[in-house]
Protein backbone atom coordinates (compact mmCIF):
# COMPACT_ATOMS: atom_id res chain seq x y z
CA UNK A 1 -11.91 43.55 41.54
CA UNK A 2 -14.97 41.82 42.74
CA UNK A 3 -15.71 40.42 46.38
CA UNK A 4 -16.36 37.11 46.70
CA UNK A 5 -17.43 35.10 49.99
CA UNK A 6 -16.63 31.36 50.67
CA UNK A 7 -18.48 28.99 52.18
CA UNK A 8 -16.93 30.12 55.86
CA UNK A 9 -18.05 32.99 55.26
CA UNK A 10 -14.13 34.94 54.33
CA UNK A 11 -13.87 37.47 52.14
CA UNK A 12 -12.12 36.89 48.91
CA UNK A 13 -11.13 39.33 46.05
CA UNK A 14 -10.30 37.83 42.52
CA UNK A 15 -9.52 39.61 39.64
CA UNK A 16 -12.14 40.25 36.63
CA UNK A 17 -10.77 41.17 33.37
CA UNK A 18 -12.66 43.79 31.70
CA UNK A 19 -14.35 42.87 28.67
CA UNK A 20 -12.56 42.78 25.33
CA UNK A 21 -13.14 46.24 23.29
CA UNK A 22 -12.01 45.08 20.08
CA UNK A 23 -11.71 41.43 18.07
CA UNK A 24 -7.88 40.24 17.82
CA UNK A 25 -6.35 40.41 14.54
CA UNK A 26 -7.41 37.93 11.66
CA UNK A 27 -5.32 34.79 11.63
CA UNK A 28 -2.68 35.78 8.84
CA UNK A 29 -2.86 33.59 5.29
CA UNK A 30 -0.72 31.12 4.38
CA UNK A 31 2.36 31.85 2.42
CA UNK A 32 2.26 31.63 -1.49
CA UNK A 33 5.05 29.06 -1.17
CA UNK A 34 2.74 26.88 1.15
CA UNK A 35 -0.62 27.55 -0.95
CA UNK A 36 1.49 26.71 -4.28
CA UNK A 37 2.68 23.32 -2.56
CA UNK A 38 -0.73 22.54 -1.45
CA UNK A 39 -2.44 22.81 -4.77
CA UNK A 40 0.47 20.79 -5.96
CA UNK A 41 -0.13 18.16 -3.70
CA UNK A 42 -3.70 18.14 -4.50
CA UNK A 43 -2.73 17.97 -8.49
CA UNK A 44 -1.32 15.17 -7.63
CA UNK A 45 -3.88 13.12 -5.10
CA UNK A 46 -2.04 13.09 -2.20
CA UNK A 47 -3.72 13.28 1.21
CA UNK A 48 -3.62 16.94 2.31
CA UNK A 49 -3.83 18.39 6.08
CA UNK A 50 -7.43 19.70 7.06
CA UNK A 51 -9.20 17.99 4.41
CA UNK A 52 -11.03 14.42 3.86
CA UNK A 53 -9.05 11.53 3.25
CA UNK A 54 -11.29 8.72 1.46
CA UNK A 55 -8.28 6.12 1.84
CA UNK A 56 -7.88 6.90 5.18
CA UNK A 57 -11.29 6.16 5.91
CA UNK A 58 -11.00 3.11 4.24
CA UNK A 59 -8.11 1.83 5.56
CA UNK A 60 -8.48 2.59 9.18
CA UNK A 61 -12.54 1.17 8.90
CA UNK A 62 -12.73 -2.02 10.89
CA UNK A 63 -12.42 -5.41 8.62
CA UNK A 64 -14.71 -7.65 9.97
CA UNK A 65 -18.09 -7.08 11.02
CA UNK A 66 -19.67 -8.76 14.25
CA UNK A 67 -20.89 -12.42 13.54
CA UNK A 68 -19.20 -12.44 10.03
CA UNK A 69 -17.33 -15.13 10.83
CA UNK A 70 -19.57 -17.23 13.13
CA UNK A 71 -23.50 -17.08 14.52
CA UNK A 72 -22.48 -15.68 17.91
CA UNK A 73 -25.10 -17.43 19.75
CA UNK A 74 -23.26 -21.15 19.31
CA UNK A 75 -21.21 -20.04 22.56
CA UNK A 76 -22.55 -19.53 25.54
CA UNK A 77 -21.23 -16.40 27.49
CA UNK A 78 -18.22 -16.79 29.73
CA UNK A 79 -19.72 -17.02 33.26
CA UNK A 80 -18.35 -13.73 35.50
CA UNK A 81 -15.11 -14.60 37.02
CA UNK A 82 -14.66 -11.51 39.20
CA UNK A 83 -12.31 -9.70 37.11
């Protein structure tokens, strides 16, 4: 345990784990099941967990671009109501 003092000057004791000896075990692999569905999935183009999704990206990208539609600087900015 290790002593600790607050700001009013009291003694406190909190607990300090000792330091790790050895690493934890290595995550365990996947299945064959689940590495023979992934690679089937893949086969066939479909969007797999963990990896890059280029339609994804594509659909979820924002449509229209700032001033695509209009020169911005026609309107004047709204005057500050408060809000």
């Amino acid at each position: 345990m290790t002593t600790t003092y607050t700001a009013l000057g009291r003694q406190r004791r909190i607990f300090v784990p000792p330091p790790a000896t050895s690493l934890p075990p290595p995550a365990p692999q996947d299945p064959p099941i689940y590495r023979d569905l992934m690679r089937t999935w893949a086969d066939r183009g479909r969007a797999l967990p963990g990896r890059h999704d280029p339609e994804w990206v594509r659909l979820a990208a924002p449509t229209v671009k700032r001033g695509q539609f209009s020169d911005l600087s026609d309107f004047p900015a709204p005057p500050h109501d408060g809000r």
